[in-house]
N, C-alpha and C. Protein backbone atom coordinates (compact mmCIF):
# COMPACT_ATOMS: atom_id res chain seq x y z
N UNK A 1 -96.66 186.50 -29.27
CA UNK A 1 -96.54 185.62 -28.12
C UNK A 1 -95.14 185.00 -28.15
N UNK A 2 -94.28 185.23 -26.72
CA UNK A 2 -93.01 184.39 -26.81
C UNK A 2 -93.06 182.85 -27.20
N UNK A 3 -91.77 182.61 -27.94
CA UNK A 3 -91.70 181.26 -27.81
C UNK A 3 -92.17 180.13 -26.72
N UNK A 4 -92.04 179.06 -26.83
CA UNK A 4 -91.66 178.42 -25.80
C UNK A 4 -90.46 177.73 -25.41
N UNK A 5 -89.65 177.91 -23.85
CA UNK A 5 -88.57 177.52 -24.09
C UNK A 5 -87.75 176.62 -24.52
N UNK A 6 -86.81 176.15 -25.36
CA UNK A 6 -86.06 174.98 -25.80
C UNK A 6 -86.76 173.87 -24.85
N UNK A 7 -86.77 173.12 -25.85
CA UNK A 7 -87.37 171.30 -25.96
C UNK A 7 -86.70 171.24 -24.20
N UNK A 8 -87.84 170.23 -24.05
CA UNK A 8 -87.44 170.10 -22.75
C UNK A 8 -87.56 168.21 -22.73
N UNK A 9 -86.45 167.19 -22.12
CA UNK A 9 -86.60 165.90 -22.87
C UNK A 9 -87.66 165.14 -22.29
N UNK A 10 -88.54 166.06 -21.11
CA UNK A 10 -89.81 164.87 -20.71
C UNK A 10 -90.48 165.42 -21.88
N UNK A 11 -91.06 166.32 -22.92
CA UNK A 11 -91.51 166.49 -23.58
C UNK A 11 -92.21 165.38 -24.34
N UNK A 12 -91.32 164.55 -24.99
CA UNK A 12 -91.84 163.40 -25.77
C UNK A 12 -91.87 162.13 -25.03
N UNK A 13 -92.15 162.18 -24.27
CA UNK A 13 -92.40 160.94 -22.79
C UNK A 13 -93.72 160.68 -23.26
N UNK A 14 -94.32 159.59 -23.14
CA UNK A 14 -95.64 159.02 -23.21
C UNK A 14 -96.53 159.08 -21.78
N UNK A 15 -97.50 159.94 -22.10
CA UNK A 15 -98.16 160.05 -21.11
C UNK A 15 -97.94 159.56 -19.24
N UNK A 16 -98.06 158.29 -19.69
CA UNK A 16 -97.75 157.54 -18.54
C UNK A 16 -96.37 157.85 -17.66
N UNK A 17 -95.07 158.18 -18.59
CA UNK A 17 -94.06 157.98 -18.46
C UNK A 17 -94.03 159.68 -17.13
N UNK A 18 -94.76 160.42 -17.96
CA UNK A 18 -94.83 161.72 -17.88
C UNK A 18 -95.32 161.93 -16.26
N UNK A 19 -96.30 161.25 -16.11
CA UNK A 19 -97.04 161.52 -15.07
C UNK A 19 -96.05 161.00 -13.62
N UNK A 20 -94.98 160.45 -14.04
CA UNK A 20 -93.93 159.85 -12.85
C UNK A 20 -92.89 160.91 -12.62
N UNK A 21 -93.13 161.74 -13.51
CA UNK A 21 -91.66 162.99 -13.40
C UNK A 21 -92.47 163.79 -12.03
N UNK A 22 -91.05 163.96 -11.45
CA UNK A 22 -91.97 165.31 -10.57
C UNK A 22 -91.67 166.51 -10.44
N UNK A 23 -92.68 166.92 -10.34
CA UNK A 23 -92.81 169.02 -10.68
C UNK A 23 -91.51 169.33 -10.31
N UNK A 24 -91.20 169.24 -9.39
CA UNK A 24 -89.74 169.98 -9.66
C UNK A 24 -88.71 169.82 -10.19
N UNK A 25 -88.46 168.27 -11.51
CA UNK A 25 -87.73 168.04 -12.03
C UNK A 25 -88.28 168.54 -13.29
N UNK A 26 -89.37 169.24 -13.91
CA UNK A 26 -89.91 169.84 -15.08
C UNK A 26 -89.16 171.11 -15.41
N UNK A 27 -88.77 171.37 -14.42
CA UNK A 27 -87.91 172.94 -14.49
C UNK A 27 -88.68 173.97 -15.82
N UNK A 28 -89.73 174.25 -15.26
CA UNK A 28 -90.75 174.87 -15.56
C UNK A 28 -90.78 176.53 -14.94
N UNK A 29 -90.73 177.54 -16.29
CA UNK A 29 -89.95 178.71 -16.01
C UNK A 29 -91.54 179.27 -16.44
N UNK A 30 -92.11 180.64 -15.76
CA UNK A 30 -93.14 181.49 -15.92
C UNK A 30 -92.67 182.08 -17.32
N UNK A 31 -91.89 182.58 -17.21
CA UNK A 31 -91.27 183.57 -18.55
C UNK A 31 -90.91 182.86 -19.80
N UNK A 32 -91.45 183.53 -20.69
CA UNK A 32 -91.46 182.79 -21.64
C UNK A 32 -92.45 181.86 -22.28
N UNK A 33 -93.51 181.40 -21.46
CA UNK A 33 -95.08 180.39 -21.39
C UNK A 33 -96.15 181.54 -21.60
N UNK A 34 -97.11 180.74 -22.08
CA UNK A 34 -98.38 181.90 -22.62
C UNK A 34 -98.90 182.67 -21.46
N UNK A 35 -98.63 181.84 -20.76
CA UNK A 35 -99.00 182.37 -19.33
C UNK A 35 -98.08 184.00 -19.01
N UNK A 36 -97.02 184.50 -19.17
CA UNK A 36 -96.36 185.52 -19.63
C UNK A 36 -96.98 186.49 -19.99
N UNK A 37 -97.59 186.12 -20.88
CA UNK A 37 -98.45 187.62 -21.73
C UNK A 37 -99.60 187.58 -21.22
N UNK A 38 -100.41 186.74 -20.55
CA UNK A 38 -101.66 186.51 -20.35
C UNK A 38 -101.56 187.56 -18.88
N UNK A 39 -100.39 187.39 -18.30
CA UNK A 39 -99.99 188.41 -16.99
C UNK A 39 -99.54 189.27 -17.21
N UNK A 40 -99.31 189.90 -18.43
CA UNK A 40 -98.45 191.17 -18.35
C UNK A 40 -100.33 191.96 -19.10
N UNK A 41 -100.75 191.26 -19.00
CA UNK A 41 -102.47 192.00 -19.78
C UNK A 41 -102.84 192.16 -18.84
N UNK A 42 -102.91 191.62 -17.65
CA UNK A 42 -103.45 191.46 -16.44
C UNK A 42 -103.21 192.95 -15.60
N UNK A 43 -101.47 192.69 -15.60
CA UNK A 43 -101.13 194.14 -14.82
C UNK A 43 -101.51 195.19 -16.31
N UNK A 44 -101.55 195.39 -17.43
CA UNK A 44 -102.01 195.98 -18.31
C UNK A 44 -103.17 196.50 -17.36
N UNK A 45 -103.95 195.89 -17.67
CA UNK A 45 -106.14 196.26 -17.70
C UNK A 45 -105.59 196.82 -15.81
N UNK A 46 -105.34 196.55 -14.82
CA UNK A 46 -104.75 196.99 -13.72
C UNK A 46 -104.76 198.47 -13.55
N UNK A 47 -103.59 198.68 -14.44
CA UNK A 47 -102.97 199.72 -14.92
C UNK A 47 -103.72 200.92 -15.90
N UNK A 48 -104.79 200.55 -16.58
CA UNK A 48 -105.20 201.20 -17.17
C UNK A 48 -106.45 201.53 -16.31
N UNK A 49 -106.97 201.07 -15.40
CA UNK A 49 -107.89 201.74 -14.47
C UNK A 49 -107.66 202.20 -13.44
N UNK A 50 -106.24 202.78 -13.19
CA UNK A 50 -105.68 203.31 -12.04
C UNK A 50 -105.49 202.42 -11.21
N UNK A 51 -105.19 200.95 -11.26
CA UNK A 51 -104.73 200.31 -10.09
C UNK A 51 -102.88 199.80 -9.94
N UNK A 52 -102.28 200.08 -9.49
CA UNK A 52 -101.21 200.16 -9.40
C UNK A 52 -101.03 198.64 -8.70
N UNK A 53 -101.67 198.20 -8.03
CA UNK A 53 -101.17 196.76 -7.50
C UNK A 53 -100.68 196.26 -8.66
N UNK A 54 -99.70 195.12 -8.09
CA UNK A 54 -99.68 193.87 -9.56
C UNK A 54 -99.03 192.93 -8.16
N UNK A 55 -100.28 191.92 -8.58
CA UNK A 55 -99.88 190.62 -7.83
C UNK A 55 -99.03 189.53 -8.38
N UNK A 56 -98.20 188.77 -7.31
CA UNK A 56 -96.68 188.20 -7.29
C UNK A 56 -97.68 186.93 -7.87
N UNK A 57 -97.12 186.27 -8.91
CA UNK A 57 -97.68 184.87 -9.50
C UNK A 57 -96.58 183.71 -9.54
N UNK A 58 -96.79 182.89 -8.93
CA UNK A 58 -96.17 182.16 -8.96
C UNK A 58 -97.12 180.37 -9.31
N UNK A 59 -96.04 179.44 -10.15
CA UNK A 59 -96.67 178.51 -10.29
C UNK A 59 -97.08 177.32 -9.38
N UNK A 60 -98.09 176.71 -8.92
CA UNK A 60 -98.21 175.78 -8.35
C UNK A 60 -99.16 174.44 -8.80
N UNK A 61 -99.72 174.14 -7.99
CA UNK A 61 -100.43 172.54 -8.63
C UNK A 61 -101.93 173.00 -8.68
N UNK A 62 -102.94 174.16 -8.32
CA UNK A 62 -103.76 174.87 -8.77
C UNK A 62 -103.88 175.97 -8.78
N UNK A 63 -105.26 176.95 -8.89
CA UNK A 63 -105.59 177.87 -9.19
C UNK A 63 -106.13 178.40 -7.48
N UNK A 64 -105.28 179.51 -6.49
CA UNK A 64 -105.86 179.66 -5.77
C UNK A 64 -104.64 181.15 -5.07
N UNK A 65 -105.62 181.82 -4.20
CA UNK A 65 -104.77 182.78 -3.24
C UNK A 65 -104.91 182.27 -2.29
N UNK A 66 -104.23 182.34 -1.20
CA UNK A 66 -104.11 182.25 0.21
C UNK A 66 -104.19 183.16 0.98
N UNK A 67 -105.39 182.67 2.09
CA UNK A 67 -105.00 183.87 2.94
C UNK A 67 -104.25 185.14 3.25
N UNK A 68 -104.47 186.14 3.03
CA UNK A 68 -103.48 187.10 3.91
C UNK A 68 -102.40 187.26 2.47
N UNK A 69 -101.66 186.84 1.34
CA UNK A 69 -101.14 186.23 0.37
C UNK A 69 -101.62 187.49 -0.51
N UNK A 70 -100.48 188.37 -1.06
CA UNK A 70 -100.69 189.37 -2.07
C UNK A 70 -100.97 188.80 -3.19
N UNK A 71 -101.11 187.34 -3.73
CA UNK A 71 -100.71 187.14 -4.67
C UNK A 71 -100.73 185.58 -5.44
N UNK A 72 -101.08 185.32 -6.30
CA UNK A 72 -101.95 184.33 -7.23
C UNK A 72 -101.08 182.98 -7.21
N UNK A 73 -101.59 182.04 -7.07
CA UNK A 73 -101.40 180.62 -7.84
C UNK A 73 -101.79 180.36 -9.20
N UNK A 74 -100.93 179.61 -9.85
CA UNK A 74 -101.21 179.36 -11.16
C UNK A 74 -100.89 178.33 -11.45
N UNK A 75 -101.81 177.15 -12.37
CA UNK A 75 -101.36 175.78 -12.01
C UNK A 75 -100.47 175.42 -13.24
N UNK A 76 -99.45 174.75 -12.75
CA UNK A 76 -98.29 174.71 -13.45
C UNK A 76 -98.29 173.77 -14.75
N UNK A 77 -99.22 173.46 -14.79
CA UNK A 77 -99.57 172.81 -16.85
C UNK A 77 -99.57 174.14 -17.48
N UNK A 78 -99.94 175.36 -17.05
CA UNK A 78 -100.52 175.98 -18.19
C UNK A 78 -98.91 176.65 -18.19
N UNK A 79 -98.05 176.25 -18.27
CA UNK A 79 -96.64 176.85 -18.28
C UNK A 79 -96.11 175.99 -19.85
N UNK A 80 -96.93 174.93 -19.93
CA UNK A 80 -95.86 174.28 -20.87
C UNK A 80 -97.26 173.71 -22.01
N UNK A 81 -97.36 173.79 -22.98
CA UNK A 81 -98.20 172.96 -23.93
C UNK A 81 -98.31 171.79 -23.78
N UNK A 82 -96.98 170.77 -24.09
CA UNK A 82 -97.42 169.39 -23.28
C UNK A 82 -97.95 169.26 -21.88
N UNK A 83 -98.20 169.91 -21.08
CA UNK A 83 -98.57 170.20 -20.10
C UNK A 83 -99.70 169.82 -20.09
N UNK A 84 -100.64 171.04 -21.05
CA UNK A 84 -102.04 171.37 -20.94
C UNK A 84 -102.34 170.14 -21.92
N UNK A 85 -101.65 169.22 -22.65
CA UNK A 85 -101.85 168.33 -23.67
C UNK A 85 -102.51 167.33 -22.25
N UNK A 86 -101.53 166.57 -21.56
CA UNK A 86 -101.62 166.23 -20.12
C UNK A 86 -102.81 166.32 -19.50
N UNK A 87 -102.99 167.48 -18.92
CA UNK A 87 -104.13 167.96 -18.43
C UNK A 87 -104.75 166.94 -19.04
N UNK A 88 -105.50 167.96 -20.50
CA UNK A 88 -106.42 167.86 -21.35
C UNK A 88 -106.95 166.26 -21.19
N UNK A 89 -105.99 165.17 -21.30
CA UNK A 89 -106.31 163.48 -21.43
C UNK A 89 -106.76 162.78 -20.07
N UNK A 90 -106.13 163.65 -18.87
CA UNK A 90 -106.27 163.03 -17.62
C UNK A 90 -107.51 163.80 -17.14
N UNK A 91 -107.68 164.70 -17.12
CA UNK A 91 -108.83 165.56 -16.18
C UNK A 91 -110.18 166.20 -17.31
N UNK A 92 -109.83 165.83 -18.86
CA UNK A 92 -111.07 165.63 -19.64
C UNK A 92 -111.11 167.74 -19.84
N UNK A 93 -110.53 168.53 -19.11
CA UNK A 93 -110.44 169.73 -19.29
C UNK A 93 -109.00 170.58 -18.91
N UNK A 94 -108.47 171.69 -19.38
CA UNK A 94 -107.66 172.44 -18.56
C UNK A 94 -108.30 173.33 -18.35
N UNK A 95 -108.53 173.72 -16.96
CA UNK A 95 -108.75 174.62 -16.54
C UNK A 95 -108.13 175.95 -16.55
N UNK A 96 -108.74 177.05 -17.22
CA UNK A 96 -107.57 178.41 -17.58
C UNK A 96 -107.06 178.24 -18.88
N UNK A 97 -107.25 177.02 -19.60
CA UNK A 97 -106.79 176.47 -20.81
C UNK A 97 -106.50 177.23 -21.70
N UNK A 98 -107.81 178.38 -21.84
CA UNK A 98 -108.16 179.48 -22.76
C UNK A 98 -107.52 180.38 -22.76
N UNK A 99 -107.52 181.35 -23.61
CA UNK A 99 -106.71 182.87 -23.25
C UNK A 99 -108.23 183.62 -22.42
N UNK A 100 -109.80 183.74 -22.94
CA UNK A 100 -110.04 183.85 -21.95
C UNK A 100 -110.48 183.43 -20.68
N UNK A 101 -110.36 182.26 -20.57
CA UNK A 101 -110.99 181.48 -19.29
C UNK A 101 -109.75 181.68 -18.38
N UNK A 102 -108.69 181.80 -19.02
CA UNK A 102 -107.33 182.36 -17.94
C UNK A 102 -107.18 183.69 -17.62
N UNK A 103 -107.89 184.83 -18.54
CA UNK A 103 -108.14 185.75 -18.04
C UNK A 103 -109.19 185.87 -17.13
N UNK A 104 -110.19 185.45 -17.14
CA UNK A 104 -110.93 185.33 -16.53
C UNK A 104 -111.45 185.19 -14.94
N UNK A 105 -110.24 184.23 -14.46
CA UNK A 105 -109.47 183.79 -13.34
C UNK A 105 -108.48 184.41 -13.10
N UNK A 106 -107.66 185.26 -13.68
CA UNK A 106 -106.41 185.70 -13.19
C UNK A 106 -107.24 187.07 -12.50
N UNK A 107 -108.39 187.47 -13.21
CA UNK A 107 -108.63 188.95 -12.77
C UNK A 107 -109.54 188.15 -11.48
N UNK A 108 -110.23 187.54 -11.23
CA UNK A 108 -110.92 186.97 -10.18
C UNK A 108 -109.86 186.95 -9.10
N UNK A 109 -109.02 186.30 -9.37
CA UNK A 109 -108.18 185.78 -8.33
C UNK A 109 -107.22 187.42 -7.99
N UNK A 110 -107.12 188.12 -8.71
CA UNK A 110 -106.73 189.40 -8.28
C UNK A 110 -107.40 189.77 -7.64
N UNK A 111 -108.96 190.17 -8.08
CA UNK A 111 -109.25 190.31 -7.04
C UNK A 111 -109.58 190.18 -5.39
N UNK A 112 -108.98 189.09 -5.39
CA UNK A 112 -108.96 188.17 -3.53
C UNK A 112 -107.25 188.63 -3.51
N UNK A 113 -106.68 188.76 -4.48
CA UNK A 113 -105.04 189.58 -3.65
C UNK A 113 -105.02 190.80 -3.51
N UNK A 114 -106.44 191.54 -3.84
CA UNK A 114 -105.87 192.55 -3.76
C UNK A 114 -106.84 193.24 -2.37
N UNK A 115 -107.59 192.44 -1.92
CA UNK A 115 -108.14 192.48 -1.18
C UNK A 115 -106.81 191.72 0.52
N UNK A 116 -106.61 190.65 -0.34
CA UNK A 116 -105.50 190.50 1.08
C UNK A 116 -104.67 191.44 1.35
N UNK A 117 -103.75 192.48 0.02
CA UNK A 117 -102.91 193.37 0.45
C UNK A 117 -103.43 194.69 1.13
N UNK A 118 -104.82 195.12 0.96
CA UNK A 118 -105.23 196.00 1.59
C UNK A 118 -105.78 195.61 2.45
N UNK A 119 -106.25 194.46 3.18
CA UNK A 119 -107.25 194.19 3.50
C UNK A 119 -108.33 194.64 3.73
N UNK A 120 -109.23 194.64 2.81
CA UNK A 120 -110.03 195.65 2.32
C UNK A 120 -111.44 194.71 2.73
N UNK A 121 -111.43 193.69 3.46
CA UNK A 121 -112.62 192.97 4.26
C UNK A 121 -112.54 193.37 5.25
N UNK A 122 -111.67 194.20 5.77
CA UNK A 122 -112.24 194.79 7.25
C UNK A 122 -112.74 195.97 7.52
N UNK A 123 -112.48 196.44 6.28
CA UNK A 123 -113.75 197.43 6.24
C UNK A 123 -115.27 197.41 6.38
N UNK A 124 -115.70 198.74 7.03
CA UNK A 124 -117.13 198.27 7.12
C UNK A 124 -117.88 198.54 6.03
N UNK A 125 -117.70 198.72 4.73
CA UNK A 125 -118.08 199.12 3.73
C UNK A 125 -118.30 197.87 2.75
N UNK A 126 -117.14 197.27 2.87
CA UNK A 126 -117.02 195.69 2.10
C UNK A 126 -117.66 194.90 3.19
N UNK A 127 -117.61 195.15 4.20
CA UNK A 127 -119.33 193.88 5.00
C UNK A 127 -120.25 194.63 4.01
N UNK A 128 -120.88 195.60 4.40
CA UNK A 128 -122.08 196.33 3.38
C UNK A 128 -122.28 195.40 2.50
N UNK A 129 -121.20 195.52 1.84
CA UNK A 129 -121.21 194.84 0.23
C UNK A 129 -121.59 193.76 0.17
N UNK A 130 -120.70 193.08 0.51
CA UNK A 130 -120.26 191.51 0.86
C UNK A 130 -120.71 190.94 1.70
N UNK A 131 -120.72 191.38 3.32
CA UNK A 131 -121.06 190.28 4.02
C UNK A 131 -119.91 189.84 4.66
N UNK A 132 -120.05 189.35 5.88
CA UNK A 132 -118.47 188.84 6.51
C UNK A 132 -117.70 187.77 6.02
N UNK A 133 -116.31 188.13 5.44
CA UNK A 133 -115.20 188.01 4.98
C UNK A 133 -115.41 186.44 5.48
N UNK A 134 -115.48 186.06 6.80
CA UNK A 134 -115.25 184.90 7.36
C UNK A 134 -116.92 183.47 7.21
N UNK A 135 -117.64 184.23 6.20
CA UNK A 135 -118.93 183.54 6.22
C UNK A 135 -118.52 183.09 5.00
N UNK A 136 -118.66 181.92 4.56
CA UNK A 136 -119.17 181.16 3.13
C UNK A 136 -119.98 181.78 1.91
């Protein structure tokens, strides 16, 4: 597993202090975070069952695809250890925390991108399955 990148100085901020920084002053990089390998397994297992997609991940403030959206949200604690330390005190859990509860979700949530890039709910085969795309 890669490092993590050089000390970053909100790092040793006290909780409180921490929670006033804002996300885009964390300068919080995908590459390099556990999150890294946890996605390169992802397009791995992909890849090893003949699926050639690999969805675009990018970090945000949760776990979600968007509409129409090739491609995954990932909530941006799990980029940094103090992060998920964070999490962990304020919300009593991290969600994805795990190596597998983040696998777990990354392949879930693939599957809703990979369904947006084909759109593969307008088929009449996935109603069969599923049921309309637009029902709850």
């Amino acid at each position: 597993m890669p490092a993590v990148r050089a000390k970053h100085a909100w790092v040793s901020l006290p909780d409180e202090r921490l929670l006033d920084v804002r996300l885009c002053d964390l300068s919080l990089e995908f590459a390099g975070s556990q999150l890294e390998g946890e996605v390169k397994q992802l397009y791995s297992e992909l890849k090893s069952r003949g699926v050639h997609f690999r969805p675009h991940i990018w970090l945000s403030d949760e776990w979600f695809t968007p509409d129409n959206v090739p491609g995954i949200a990932v909530p941006f604690y799990l980029a940094h250890p103090r992060l998920r330390e964070l999490e962990q005190s304020q919300m009593l859990e991290v969600e994805g925390g795990t190596h597998d509860w983040c696998m777990r979700i990354l392949r879930h949530e693939a599957g809703h991108a990979l369904d947006n890039a084909h759109r593969l709910h307008r088929r009449s085969r996935y109603r069969e399955l599923f049921g309309s795309y637009h029902q709850p």
